[in-house]
Each structure stands twice: as C-alpha cells, then as structure tokens.
N, C-alpha and C. Protein backbone atom coordinates (compact mmCIF):
# COMPACT_ATOMS: atom_id res chain seq x y z
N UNK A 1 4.08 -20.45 -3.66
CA UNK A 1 2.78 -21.06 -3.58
C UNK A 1 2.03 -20.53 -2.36
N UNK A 2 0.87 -20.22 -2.44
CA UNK A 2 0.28 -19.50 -1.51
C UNK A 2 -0.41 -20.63 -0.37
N UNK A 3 -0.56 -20.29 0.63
CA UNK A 3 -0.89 -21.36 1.84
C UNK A 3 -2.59 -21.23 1.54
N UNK A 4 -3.12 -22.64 1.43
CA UNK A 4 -3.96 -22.78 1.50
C UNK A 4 -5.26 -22.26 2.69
N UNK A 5 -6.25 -21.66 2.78
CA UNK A 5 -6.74 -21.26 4.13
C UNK A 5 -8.13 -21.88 3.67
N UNK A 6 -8.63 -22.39 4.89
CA UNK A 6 -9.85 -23.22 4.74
C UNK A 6 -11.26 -22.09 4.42
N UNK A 7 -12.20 -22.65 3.64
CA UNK A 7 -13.49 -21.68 3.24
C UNK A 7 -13.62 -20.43 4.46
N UNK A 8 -14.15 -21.22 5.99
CA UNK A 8 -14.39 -20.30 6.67
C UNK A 8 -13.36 -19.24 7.27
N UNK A 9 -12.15 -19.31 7.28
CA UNK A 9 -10.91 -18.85 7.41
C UNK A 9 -11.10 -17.44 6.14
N UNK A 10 -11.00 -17.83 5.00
CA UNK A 10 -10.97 -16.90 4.07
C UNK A 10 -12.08 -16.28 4.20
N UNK A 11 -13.89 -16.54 4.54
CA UNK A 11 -14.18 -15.83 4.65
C UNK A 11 -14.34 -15.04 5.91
N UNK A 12 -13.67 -15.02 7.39
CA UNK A 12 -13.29 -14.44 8.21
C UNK A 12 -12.49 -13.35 8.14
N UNK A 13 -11.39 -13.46 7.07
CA UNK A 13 -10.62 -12.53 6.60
C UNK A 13 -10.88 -11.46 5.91
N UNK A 14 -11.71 -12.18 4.32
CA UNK A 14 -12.39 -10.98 4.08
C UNK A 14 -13.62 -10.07 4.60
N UNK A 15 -13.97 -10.76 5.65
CA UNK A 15 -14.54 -9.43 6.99
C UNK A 15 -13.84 -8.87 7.48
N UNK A 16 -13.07 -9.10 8.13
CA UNK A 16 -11.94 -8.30 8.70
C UNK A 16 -11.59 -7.41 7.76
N UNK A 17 -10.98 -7.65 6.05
CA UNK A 17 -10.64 -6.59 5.71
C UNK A 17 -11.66 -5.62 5.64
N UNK A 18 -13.03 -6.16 5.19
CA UNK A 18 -14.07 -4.88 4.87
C UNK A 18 -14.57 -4.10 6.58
N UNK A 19 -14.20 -4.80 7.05
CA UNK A 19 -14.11 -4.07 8.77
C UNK A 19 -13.08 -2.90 8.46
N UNK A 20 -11.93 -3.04 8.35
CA UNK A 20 -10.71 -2.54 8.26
C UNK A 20 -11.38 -1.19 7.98
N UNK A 21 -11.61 -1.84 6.23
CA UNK A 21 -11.81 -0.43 5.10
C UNK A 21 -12.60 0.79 5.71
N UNK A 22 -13.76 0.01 6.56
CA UNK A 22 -15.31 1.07 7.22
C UNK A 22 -14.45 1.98 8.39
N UNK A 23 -13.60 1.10 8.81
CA UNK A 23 -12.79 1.97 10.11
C UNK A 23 -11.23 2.27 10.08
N UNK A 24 -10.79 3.30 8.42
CA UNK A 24 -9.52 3.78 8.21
C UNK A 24 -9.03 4.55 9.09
N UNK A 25 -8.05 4.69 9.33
CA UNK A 25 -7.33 5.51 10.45
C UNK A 25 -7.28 6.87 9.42
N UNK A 26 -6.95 8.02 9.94
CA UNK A 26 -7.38 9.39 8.97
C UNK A 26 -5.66 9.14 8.15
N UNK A 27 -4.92 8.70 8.41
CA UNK A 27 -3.70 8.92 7.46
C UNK A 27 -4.22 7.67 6.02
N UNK A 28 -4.49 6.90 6.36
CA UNK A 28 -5.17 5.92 5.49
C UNK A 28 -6.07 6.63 4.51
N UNK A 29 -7.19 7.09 5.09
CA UNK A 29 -8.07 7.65 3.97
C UNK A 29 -7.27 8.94 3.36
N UNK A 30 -6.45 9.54 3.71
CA UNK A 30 -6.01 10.52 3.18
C UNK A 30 -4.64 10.07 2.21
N UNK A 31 -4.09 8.85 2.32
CA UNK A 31 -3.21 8.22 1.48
C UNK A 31 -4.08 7.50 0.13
N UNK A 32 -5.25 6.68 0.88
CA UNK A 32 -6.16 6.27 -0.28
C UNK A 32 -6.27 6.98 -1.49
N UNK A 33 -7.05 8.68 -0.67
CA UNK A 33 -7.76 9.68 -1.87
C UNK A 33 -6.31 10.14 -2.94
N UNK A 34 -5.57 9.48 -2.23
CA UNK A 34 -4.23 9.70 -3.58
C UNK A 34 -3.93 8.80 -4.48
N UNK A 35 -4.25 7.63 -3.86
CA UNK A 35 -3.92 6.44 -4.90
C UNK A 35 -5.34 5.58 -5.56
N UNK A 36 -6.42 6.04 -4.93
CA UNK A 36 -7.36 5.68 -5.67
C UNK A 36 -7.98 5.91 -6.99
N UNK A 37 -8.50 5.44 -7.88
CA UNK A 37 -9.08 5.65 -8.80
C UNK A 37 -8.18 6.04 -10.29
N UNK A 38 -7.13 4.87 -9.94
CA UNK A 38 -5.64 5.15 -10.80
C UNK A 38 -4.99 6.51 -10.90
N UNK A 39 -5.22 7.34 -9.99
CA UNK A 39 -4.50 8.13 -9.73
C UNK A 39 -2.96 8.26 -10.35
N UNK A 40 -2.15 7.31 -9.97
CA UNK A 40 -0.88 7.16 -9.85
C UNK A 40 -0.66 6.50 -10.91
N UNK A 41 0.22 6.88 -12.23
CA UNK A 41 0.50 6.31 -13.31
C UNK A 41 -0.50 5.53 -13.91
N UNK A 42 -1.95 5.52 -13.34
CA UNK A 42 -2.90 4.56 -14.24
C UNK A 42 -3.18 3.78 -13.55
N UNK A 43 -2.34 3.11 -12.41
CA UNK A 43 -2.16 1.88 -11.69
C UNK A 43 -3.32 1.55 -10.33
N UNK A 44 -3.62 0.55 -10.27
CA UNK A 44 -4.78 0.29 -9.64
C UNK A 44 -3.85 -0.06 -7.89
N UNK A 45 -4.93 0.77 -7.20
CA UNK A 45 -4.56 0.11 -5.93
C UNK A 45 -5.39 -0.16 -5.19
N UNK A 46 -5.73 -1.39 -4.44
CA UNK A 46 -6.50 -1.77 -3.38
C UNK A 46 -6.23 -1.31 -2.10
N UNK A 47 -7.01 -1.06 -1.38
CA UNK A 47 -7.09 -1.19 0.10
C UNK A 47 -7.63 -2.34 1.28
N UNK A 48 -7.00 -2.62 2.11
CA UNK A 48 -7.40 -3.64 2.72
C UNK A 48 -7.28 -5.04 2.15
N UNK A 49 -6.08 -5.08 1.19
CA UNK A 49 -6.22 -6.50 0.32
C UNK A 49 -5.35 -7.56 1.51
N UNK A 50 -6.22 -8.54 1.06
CA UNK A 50 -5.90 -9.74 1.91
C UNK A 50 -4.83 -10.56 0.61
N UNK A 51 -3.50 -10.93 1.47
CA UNK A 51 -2.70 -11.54 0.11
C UNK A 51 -2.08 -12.70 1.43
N UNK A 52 -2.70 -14.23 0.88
CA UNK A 52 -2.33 -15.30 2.00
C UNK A 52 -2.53 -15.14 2.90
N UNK A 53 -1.78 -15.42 4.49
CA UNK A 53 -2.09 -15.13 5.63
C UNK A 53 -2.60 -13.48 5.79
N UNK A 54 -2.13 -12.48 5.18
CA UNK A 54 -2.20 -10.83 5.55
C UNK A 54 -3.35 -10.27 5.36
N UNK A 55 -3.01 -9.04 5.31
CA UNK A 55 -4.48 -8.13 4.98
C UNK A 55 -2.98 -6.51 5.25
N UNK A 56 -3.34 -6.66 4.01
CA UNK A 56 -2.44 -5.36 4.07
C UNK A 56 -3.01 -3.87 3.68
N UNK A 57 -2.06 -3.02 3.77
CA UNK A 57 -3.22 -1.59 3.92
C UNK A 57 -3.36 -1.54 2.28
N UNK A 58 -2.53 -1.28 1.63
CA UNK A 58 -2.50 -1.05 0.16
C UNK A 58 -1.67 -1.67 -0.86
N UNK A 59 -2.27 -2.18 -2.08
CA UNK A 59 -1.91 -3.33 -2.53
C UNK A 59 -1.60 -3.24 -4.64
N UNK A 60 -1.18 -2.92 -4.56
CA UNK A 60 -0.82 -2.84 -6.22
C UNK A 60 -0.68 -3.72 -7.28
N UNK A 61 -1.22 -4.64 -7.80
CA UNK A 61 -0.95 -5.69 -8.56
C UNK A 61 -0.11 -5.61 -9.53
N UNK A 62 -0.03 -4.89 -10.31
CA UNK A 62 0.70 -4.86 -11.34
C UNK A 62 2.24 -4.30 -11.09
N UNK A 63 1.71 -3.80 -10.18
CA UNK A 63 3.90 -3.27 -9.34
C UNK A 63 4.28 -4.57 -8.52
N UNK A 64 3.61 -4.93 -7.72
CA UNK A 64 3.52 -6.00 -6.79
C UNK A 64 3.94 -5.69 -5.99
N UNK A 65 3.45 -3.96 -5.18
CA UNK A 65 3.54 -3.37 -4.23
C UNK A 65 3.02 -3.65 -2.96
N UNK A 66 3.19 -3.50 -2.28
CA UNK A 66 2.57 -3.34 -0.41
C UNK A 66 2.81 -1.92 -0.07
N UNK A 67 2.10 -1.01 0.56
CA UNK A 67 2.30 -0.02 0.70
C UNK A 67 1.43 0.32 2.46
N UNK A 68 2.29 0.18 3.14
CA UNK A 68 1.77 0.52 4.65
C UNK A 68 2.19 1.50 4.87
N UNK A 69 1.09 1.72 6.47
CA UNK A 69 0.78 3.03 6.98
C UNK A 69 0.89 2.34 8.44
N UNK A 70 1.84 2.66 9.29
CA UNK A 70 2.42 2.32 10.43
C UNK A 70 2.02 3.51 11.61
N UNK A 71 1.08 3.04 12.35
CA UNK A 71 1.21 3.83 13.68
C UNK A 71 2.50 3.62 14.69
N UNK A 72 1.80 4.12 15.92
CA UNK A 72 2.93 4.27 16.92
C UNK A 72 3.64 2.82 17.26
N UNK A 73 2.10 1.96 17.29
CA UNK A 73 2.33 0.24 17.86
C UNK A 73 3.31 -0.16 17.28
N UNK A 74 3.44 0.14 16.01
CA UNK A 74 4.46 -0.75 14.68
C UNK A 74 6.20 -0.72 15.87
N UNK A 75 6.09 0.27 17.05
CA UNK A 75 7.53 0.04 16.89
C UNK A 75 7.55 -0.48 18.25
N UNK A 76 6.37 -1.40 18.95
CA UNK A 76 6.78 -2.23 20.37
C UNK A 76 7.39 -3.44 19.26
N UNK A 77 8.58 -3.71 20.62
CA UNK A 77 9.28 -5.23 20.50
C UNK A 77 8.13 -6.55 19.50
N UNK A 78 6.92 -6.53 20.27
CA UNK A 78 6.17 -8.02 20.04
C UNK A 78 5.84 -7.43 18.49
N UNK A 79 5.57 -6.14 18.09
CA UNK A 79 4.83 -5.96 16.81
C UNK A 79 6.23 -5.72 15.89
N UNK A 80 7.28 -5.60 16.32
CA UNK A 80 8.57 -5.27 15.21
C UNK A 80 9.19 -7.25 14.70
N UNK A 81 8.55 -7.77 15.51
CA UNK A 81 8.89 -9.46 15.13
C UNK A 81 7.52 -9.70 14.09
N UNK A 82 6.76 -9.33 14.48
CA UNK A 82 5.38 -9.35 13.63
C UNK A 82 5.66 -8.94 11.78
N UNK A 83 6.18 -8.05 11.88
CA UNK A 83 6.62 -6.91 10.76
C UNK A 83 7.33 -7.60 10.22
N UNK A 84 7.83 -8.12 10.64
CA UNK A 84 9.37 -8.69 9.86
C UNK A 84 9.33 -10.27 9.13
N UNK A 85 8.45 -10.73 10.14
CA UNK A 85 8.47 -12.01 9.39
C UNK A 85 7.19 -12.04 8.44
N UNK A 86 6.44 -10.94 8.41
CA UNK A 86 4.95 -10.69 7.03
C UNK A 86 6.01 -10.04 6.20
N UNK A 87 6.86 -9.26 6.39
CA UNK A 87 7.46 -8.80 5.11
C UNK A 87 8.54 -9.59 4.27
N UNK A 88 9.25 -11.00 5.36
CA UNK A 88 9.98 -12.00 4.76
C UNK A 88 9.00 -12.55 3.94
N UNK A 89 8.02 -13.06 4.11
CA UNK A 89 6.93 -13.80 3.84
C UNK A 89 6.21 -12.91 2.57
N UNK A 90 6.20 -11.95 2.44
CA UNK A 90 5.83 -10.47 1.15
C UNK A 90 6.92 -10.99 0.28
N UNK A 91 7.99 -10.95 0.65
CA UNK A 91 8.89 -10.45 -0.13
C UNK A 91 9.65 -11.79 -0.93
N UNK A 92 8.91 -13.31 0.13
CA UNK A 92 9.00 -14.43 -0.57
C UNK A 92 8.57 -14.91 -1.85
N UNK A 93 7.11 -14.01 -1.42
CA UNK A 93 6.75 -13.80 -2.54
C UNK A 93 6.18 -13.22 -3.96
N UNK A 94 7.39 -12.41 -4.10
CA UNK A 94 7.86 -11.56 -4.72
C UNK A 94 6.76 -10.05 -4.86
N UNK A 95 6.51 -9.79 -3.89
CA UNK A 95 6.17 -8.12 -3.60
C UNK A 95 7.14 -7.57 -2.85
N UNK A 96 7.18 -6.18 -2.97
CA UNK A 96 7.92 -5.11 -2.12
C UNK A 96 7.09 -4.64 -1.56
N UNK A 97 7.47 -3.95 -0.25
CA UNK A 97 6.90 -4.00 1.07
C UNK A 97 6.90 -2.83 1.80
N UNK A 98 6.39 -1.92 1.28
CA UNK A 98 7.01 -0.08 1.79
C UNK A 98 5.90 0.48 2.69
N UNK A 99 7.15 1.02 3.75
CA UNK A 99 6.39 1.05 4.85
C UNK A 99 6.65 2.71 5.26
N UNK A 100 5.71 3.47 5.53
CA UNK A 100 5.74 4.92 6.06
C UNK A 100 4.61 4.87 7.13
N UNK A 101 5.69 5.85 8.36
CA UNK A 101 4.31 6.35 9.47
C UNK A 101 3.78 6.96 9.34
N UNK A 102 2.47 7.37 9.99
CA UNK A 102 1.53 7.77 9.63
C UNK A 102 2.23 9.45 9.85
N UNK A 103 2.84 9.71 10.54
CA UNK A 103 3.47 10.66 10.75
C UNK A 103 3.94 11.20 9.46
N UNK A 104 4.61 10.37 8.63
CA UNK A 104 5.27 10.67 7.52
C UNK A 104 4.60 11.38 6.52
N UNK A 105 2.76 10.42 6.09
CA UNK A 105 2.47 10.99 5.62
C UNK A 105 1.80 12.30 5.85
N UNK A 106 1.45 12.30 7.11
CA UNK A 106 0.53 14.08 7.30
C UNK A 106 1.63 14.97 7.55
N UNK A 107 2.81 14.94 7.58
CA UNK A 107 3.71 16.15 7.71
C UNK A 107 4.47 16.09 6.09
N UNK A 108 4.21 15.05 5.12
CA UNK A 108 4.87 15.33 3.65
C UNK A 108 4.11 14.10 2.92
N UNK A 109 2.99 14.42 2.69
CA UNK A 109 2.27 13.79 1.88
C UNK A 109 2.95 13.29 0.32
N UNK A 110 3.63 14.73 0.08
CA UNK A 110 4.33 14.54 -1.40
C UNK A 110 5.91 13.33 -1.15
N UNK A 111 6.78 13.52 -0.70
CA UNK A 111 7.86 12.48 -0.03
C UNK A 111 7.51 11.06 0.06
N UNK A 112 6.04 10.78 0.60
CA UNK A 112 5.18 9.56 0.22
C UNK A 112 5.36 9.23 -0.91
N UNK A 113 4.46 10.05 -1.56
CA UNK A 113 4.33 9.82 -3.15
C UNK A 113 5.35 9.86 -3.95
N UNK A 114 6.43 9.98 -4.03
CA UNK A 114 7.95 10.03 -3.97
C UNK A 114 8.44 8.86 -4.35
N UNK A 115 7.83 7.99 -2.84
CA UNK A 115 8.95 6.76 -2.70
C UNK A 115 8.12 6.22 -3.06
N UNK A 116 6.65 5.72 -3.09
CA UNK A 116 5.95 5.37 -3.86
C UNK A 116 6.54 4.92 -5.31
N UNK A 117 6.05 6.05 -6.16
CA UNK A 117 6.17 6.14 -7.51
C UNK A 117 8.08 5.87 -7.49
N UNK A 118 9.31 5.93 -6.70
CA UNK A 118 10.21 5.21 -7.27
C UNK A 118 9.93 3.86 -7.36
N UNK A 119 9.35 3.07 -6.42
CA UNK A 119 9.27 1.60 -6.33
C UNK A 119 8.60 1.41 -7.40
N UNK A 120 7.82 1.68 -8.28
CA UNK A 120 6.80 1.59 -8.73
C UNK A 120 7.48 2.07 -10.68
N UNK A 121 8.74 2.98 -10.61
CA UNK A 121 9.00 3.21 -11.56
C UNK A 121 10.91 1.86 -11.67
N UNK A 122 10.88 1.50 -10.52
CA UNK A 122 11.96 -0.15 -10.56
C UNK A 122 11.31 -1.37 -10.72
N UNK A 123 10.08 -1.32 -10.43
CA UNK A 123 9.07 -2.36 -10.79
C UNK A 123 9.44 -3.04 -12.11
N UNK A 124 9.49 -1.96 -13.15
CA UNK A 124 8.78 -3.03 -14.65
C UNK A 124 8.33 -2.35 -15.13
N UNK A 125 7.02 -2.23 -14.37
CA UNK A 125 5.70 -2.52 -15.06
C UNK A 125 5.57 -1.22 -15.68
N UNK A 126 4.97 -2.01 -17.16
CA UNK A 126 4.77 -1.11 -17.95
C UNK A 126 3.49 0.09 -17.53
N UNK A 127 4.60 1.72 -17.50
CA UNK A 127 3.53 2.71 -17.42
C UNK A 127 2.94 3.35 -18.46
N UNK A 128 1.41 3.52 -18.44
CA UNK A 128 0.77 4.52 -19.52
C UNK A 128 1.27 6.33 -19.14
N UNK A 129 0.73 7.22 -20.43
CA UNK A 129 1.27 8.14 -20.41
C UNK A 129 0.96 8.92 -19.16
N UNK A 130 0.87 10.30 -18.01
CA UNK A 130 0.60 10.34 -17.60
C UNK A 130 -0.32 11.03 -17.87
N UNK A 131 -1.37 10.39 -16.72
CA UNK A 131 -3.11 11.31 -16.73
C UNK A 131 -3.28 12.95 -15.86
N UNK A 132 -4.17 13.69 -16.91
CA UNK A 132 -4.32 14.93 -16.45
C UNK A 132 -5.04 14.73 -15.18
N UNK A 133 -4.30 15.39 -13.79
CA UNK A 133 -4.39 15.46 -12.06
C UNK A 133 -3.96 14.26 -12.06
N UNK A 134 -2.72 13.38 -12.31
CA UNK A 134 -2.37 12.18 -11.81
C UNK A 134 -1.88 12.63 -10.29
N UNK A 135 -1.34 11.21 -9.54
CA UNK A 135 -0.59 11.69 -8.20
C UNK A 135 1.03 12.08 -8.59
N UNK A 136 1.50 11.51 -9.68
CA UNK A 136 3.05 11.72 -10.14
C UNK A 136 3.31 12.92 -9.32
N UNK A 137 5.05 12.22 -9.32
CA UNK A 137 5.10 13.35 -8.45
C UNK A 137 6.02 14.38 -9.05
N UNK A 138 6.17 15.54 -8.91
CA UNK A 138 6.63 16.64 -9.23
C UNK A 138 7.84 16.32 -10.03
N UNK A 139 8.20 16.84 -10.95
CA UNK A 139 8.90 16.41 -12.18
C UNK A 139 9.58 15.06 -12.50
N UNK A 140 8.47 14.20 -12.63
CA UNK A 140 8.01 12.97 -13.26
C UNK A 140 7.38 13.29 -14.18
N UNK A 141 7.11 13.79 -15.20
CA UNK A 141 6.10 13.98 -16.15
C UNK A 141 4.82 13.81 -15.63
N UNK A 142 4.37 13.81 -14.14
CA UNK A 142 2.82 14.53 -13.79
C UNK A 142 2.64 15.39 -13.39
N UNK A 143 1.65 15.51 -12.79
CA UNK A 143 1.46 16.77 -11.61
C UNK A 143 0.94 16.20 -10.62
N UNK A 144 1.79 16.76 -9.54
CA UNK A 144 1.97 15.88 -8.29
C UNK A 144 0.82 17.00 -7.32
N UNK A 145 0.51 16.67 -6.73
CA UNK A 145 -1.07 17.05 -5.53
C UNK A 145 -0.79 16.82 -4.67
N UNK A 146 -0.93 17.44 -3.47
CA UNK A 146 -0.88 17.84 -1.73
C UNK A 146 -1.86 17.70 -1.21
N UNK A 147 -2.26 17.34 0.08
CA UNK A 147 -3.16 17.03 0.51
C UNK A 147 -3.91 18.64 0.97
C-alpha cells in the first residue's frame, strides 16, 4: 500500500521531478536516448518518476523496473544508508532496483543494456516482437546500438 502524501507534498515532488528531468546529468540523457520512445522491447520507460516517497531516475511499468544512474556521492557512508533503505522500500514493493554508475554507462553503454534487458527478460512481462533499431542487445533477437 502506498503511503499516502498530502496534495501539497505531491505536488512539491512532482516539481522536483520535472526540475530533475530539465537538469539530467550527461550519463542520464545519454541512458534516456536508449530507452526512450520504446526503444527496448516496446517497453515504456519514464524518467524522473516519482513512485511513493522517491523520484527515481528510470521507471518501467510493465517490468516493474527501477533503473539508476549513481554518481560518485552514491558511495559516502550517509548516502549508502539512504540507498538501501529506498531500495528495501522498492523492492517491498515489488519492483527491482538496478543500479549502474555513471561510469559504467559511458565506458560500456552496451553491458548496461545487457543487464537491463536481463531483468526485464525475468520479469514476465509479456514481450512484443522485436522493433527495427530496438535497444536489444546483441544476440537477443535485436539490434543492439552504442552510444
């Protein structure tokens, strides 16, 4: 059950996320232009979705994905307690919670898309066939794209 947040609360949040979106960090927009516009098996992904207390970078409904992009901060002490109890709290309720540095993705964009599309192919959820320039990745039945 999702925690209730009062009118002005929710709409504080969804400023913040559309703040977020206007000011992506460059690994962000360059993870986006991969998963946007169903790119990836058909599957829709948000950015900046607010789910209960969060606001997470990328958001998949139909996988019931989380898909972050972790700078350097992610690994002080105060922000690794932070991490952990939004992803108990993700994973309470029932999303998976995948996390790559930003590092990860600008030195192997494709390895992203990788672990991605496994979570995403343990999911369930039913996939359509794949689309001509999907993000799939290299012998998955798409054609997988580099930044």
């Amino acid at each position: 059950m999702r925690p209730q947040l009062s009118p002005r609360r929710r709409i504080l949040k969804q400023q913040r996320a559309r703040e977020l979106r206007s000011s992506a960090t460059e690994s962000e927009r360059r993870l986006w232009s991969l998963l946007r516009r169903k790119q990836m098996a058909g599957l829709r992904f948000r950015r900046q979705q607010t789910i209960g207390p969060y606001i997470v970078d990328f958001y998949c409904s139909a996988a019931r994905l989380v898909v972050e992009l972790d700078g350097d901060q992610h690994g002080e002490d105060g922000r690794l307690g932070y991490d952990e109890t939004r992803t108990r709290w993700l994973t309470a309720k029932g999303c998976r919670d995948l996390r790559f540095s930003n590092s990860d993705l600008l030195h192997g964009p494709q390895s992203v898309l990788d672990g991605i599309w496994r979570v995403i192919q343990g999911s369930g959820v039913p996939l359509p066939e794949p689309l001509c320039g999907s993000t799939l990745p290299q012998g998955e039945g798409g054609i997988g794209r580099s930044l």
